[in-house]
N, C-alpha and C. Protein backbone atom coordinates (compact mmCIF):
# COMPACT_ATOMS: atom_id res chain seq x y z
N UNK A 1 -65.69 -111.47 56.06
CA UNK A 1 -67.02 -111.76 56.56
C UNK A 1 -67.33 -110.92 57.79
N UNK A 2 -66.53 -110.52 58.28
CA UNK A 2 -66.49 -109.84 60.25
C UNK A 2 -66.75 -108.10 59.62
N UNK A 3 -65.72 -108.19 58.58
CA UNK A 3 -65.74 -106.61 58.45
C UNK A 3 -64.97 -105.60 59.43
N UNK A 4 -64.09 -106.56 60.18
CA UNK A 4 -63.18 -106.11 61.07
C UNK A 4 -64.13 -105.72 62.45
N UNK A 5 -65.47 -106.40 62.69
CA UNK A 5 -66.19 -106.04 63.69
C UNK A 5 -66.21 -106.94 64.65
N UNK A 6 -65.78 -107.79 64.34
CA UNK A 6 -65.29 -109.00 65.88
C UNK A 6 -64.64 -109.69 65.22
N UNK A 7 -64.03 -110.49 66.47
CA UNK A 7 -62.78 -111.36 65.82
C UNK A 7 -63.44 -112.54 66.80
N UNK A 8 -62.60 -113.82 67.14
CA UNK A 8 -62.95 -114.70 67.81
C UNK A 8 -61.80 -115.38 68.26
N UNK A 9 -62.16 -115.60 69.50
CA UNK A 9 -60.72 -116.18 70.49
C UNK A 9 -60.62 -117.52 70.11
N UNK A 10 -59.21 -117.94 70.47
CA UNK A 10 -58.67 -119.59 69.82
C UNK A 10 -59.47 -120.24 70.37
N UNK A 11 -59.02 -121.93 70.75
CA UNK A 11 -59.54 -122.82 71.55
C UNK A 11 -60.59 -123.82 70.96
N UNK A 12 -60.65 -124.45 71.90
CA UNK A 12 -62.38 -125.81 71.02
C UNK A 12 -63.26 -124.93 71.00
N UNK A 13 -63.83 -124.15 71.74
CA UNK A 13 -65.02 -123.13 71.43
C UNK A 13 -64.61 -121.90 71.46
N UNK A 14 -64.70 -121.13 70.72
CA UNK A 14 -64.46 -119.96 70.59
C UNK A 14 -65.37 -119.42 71.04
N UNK A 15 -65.05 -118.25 71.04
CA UNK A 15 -65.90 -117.02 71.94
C UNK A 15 -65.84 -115.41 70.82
N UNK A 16 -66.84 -115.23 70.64
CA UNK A 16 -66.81 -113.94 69.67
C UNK A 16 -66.71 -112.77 70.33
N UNK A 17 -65.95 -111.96 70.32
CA UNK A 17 -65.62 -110.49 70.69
C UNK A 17 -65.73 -109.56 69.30
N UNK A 18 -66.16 -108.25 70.24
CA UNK A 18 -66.32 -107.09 69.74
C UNK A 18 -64.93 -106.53 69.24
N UNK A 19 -64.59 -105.92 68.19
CA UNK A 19 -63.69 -105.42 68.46
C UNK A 19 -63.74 -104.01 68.55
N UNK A 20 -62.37 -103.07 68.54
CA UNK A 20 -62.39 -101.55 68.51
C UNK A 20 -63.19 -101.10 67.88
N UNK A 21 -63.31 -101.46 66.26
CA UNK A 21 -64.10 -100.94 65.34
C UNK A 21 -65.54 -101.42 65.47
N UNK A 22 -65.83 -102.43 66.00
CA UNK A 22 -66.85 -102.76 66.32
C UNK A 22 -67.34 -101.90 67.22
N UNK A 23 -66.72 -101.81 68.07
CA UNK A 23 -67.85 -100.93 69.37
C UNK A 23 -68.17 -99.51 68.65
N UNK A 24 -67.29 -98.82 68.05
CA UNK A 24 -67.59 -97.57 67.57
C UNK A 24 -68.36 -97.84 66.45
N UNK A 25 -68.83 -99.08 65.90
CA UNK A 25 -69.90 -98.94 64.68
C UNK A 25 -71.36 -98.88 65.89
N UNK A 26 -71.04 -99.56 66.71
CA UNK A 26 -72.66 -99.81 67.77
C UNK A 26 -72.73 -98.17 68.47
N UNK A 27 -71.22 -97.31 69.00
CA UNK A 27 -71.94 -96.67 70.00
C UNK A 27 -72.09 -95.54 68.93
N UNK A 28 -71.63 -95.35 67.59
CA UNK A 28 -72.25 -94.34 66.38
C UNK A 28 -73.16 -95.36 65.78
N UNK A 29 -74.33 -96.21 66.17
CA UNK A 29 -75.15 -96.81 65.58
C UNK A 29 -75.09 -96.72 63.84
N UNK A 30 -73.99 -96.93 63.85
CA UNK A 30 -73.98 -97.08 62.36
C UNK A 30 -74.48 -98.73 61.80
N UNK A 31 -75.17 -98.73 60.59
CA UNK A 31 -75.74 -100.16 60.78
C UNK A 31 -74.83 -101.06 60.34
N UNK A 32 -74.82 -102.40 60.44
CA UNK A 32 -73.57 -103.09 60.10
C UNK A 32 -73.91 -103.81 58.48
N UNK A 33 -73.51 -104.03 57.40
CA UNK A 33 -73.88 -104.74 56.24
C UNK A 33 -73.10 -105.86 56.13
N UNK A 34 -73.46 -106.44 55.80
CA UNK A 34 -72.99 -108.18 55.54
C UNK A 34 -73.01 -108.47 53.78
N UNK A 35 -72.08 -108.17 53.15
CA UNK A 35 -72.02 -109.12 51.70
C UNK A 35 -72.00 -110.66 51.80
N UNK A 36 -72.53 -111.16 51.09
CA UNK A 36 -73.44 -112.57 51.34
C UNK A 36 -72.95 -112.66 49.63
N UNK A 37 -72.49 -114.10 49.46
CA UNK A 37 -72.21 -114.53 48.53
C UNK A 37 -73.01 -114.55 47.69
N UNK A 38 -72.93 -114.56 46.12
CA UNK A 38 -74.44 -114.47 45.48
C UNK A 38 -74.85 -115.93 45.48
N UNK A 39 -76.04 -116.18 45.40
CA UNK A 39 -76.88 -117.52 44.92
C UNK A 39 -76.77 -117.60 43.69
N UNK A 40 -76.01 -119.04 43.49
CA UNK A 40 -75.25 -119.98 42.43
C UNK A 40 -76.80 -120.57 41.71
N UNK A 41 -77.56 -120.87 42.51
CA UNK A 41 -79.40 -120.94 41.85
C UNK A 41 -79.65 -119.77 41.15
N UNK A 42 -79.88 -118.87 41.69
CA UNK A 42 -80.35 -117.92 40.87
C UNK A 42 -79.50 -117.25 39.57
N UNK A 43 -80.32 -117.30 38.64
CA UNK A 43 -79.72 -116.80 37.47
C UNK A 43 -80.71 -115.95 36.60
N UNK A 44 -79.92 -114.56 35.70
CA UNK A 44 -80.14 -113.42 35.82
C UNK A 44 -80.01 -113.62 34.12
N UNK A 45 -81.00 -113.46 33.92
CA UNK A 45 -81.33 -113.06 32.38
C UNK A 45 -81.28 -112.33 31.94
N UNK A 46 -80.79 -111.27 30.94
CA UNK A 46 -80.92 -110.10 30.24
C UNK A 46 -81.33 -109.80 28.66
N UNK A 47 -82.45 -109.59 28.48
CA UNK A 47 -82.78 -109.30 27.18
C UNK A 47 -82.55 -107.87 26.53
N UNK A 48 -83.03 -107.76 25.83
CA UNK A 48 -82.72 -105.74 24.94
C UNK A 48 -81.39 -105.37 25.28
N UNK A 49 -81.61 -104.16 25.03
CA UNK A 49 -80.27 -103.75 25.43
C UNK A 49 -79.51 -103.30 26.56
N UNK A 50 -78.20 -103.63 26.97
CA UNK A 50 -77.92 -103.75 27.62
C UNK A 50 -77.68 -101.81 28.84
N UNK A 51 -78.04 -100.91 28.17
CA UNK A 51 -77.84 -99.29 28.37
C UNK A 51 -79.49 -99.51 28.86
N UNK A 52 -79.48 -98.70 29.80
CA UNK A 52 -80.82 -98.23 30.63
C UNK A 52 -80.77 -96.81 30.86
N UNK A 53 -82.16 -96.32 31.51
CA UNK A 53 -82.00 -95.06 32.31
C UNK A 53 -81.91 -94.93 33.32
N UNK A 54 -81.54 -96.17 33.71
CA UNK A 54 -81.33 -96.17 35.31
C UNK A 54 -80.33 -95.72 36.11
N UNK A 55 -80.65 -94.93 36.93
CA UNK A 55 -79.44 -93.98 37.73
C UNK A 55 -78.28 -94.69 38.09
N UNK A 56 -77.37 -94.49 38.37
CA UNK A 56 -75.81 -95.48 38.52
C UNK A 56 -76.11 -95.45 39.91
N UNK A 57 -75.62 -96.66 40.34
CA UNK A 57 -75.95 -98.06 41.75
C UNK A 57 -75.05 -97.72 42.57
N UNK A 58 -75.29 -95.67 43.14
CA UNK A 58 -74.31 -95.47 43.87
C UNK A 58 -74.35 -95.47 45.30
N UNK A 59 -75.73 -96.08 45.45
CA UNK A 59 -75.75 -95.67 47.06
C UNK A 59 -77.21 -96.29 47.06
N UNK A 60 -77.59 -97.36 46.92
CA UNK A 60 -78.63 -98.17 47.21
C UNK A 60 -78.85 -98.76 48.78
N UNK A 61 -77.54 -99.40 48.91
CA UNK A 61 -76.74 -100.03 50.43
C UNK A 61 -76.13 -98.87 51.04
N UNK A 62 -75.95 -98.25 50.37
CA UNK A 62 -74.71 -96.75 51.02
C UNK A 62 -74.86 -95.89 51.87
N UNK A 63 -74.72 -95.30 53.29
CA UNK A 63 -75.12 -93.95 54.09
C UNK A 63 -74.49 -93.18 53.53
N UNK A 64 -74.74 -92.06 54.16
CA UNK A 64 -73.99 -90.75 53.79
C UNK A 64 -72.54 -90.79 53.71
N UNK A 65 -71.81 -91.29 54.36
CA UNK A 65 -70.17 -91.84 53.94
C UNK A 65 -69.92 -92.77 53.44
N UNK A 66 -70.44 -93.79 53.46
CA UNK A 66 -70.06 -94.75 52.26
C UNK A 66 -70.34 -94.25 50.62
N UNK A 67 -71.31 -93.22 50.60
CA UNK A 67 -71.56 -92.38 49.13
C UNK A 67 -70.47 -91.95 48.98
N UNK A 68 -70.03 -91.05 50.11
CA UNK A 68 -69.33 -89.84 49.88
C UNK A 68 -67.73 -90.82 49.30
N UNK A 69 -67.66 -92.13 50.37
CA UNK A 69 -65.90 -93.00 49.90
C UNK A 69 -66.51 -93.55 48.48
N UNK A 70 -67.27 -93.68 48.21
CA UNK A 70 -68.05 -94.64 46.64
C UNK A 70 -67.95 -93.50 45.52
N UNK A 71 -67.91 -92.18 45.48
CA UNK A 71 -67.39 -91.41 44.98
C UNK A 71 -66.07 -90.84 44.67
N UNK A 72 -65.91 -90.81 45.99
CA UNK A 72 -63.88 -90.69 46.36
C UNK A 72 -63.20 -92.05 45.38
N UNK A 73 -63.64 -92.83 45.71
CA UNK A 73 -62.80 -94.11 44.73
C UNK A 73 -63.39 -94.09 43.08
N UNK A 74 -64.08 -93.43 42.51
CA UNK A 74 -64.44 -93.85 41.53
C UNK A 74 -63.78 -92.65 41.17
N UNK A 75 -63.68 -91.29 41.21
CA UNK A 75 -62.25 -90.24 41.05
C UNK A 75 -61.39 -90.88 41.11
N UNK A 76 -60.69 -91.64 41.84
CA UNK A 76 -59.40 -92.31 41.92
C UNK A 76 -59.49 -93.25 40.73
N UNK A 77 -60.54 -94.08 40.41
CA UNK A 77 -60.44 -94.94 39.53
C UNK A 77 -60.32 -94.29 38.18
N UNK A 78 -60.72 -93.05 37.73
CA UNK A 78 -60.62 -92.54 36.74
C UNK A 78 -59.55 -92.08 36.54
N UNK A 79 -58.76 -91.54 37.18
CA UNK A 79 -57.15 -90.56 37.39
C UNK A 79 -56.34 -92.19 36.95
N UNK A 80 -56.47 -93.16 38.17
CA UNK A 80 -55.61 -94.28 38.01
C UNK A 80 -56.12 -94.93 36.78
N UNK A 81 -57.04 -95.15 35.67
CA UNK A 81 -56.96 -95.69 35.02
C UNK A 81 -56.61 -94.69 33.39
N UNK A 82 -56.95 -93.39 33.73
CA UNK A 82 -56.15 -92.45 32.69
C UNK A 82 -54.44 -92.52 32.98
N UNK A 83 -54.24 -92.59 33.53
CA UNK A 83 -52.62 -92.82 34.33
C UNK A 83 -52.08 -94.12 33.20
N UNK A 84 -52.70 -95.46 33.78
CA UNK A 84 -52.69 -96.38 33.17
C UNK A 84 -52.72 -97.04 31.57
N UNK A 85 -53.83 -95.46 31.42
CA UNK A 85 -54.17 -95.73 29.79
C UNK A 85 -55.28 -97.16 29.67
N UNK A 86 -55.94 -97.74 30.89
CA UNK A 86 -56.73 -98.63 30.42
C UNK A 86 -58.40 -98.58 30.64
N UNK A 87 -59.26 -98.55 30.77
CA UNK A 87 -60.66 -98.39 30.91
C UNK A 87 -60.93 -98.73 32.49
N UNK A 88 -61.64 -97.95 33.13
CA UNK A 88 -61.92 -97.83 34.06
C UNK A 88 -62.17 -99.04 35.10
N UNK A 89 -62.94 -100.07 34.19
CA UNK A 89 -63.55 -100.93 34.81
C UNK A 89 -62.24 -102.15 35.31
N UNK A 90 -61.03 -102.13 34.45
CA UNK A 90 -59.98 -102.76 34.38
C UNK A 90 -59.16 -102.66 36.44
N UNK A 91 -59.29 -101.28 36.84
CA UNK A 91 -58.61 -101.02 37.92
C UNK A 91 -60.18 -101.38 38.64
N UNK A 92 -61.32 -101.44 38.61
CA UNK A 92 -62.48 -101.93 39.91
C UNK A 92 -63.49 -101.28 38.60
N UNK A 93 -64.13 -102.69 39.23
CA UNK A 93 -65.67 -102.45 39.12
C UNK A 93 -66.70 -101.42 39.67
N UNK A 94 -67.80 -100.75 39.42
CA UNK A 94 -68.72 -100.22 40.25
C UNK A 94 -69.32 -101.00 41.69
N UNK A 95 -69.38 -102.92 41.32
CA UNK A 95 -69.73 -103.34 41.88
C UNK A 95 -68.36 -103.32 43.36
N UNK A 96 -67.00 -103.43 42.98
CA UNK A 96 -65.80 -103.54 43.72
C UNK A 96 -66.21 -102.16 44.76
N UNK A 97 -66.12 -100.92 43.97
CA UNK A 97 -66.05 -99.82 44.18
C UNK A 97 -67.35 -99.95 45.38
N UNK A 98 -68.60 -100.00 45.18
CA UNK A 98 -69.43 -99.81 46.17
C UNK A 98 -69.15 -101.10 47.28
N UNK A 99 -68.79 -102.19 47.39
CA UNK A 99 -68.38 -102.72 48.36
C UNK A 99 -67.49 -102.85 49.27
N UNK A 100 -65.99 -101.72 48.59
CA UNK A 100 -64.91 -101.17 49.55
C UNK A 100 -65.84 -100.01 50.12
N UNK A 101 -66.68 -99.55 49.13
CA UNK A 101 -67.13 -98.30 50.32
C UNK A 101 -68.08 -98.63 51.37
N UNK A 102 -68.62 -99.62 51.14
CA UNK A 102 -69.46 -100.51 52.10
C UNK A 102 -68.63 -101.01 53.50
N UNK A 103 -68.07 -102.08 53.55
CA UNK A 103 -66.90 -102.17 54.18
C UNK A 103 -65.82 -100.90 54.52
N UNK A 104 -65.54 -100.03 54.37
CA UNK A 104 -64.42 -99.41 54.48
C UNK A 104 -63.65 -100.49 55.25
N UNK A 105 -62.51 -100.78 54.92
CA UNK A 105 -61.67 -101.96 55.27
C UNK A 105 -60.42 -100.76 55.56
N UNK A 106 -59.79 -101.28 56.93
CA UNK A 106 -58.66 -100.59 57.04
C UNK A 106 -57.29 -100.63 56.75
N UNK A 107 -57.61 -102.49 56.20
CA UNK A 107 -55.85 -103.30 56.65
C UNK A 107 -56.47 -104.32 54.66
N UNK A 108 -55.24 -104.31 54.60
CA UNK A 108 -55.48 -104.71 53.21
C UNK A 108 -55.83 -106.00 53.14
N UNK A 109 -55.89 -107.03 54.36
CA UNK A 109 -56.41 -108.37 54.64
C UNK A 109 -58.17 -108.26 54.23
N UNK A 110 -58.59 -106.92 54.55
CA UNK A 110 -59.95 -106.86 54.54
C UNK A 110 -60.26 -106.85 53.22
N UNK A 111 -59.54 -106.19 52.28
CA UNK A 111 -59.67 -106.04 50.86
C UNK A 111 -59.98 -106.93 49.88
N UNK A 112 -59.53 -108.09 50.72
CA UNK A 112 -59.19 -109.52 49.87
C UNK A 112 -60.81 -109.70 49.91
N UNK A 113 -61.37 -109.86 50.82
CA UNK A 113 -62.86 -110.24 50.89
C UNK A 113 -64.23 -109.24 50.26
N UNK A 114 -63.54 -108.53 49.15
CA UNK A 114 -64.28 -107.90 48.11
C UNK A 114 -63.86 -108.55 47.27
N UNK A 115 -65.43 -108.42 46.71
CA UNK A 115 -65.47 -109.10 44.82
C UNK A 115 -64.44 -108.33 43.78
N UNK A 116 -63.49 -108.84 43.34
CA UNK A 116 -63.12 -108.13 42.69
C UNK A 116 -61.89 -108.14 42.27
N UNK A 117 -61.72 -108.12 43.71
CA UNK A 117 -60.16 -107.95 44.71
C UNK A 117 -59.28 -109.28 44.84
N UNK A 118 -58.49 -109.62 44.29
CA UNK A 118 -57.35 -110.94 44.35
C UNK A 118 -56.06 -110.22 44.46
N UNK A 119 -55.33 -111.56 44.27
CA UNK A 119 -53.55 -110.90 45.11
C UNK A 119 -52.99 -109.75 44.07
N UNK A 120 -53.29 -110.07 42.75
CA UNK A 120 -52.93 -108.91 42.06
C UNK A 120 -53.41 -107.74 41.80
N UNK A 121 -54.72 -107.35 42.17
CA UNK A 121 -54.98 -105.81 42.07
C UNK A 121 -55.22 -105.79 43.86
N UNK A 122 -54.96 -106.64 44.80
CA UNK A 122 -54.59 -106.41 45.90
C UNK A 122 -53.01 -105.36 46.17
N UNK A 123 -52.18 -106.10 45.27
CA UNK A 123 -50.98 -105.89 45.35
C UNK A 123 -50.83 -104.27 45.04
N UNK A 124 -51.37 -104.49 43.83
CA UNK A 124 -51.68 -103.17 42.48
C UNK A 124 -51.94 -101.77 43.22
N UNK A 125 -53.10 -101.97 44.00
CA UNK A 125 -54.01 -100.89 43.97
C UNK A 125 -54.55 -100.60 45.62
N UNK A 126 -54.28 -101.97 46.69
CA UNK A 126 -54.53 -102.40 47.92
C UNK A 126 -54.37 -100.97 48.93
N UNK A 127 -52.92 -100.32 48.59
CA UNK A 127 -52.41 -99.30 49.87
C UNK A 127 -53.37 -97.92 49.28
N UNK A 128 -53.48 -97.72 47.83
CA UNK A 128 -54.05 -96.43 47.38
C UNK A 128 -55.75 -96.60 47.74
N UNK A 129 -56.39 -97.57 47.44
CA UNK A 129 -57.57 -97.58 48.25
C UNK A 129 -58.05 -97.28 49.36
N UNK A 130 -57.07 -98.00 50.32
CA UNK A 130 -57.22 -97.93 51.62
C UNK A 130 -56.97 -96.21 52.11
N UNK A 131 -56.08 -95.84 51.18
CA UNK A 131 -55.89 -94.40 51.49
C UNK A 131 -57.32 -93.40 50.68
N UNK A 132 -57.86 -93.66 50.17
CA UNK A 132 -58.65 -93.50 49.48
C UNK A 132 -60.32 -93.02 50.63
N UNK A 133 -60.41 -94.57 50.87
CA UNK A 133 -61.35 -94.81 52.15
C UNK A 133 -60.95 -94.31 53.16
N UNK A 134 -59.56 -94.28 53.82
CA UNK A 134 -59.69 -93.18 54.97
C UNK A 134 -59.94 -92.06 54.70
N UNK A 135 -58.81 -91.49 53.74
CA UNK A 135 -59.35 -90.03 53.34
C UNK A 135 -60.96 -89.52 53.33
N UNK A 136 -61.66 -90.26 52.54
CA UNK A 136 -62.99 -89.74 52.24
C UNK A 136 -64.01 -90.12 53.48
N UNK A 137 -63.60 -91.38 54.43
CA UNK A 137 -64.29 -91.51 55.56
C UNK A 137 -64.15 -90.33 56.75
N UNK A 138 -63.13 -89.37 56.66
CA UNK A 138 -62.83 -88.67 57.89
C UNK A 138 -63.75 -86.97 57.41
């Protein structure tokens, strides 16, 4: 939920702090995004068919580096799932994929809090991501 941008001190009231990564998202005004659980009300109908012409959902939420890591991982996802021998979508979703690049998460605790992401393709796939997102963030 923090996105590694504040943490909060113990005690009966806590107190919210900035952290490292936090200050360098404010003093590179980079904007901060919040994934927000979906609404359990709302429900999403689909009629015809399911193929569109609609451009792939690579950078709707995305700046210029989160494109550039939302690309970087979806190469990786293709190599690792030819590797694998299983279909792409099996090692991350598009939806997974654009929300690690959203987050760039540094520590694999952060990972957990993408859709997608549980202890076993945490386990799986957790350290090559993360290497993934630094690489393509620098």
């Amino acid at each position: 939920m923090t996105a590694g941008w504040v943490d909060f001190s113990g005690g009966q009231r806590p107190v919210v702090m900035l952290t490292e990564g936090g200050q360098d998202g404010i003093h590179e005004r980079r904007s901060a995004r919040i994934l927000l659980p979906p609404d359990k009300k709302a429900k999403v109908r689909v009629t015809g068919s399911r193929k569109s012409s609609r451009p792939a959902a690579t950078s709707v939420d995305l700046d210029e580096v989160g494109r550039c890591v939302f690309e970087a991982l979806r190469a990786w996802r293709v190599e690792t799932a030819r590797k694998e021998k299983v279909p792409p979508y099996v090692v991350g979703s598009d939806r997974t994929l654009r929300e690690v690049a959203m987050l760039r998460p540094k520590q694999e605790e952060a990972l957990v809090q993408v859709h997608g992401i549980g202890p076993a393709k945490l386990a799986k796939y957790g350290e090559a991501m993360l290497d993934v997102v630094e690489k393509a963030s620098s």
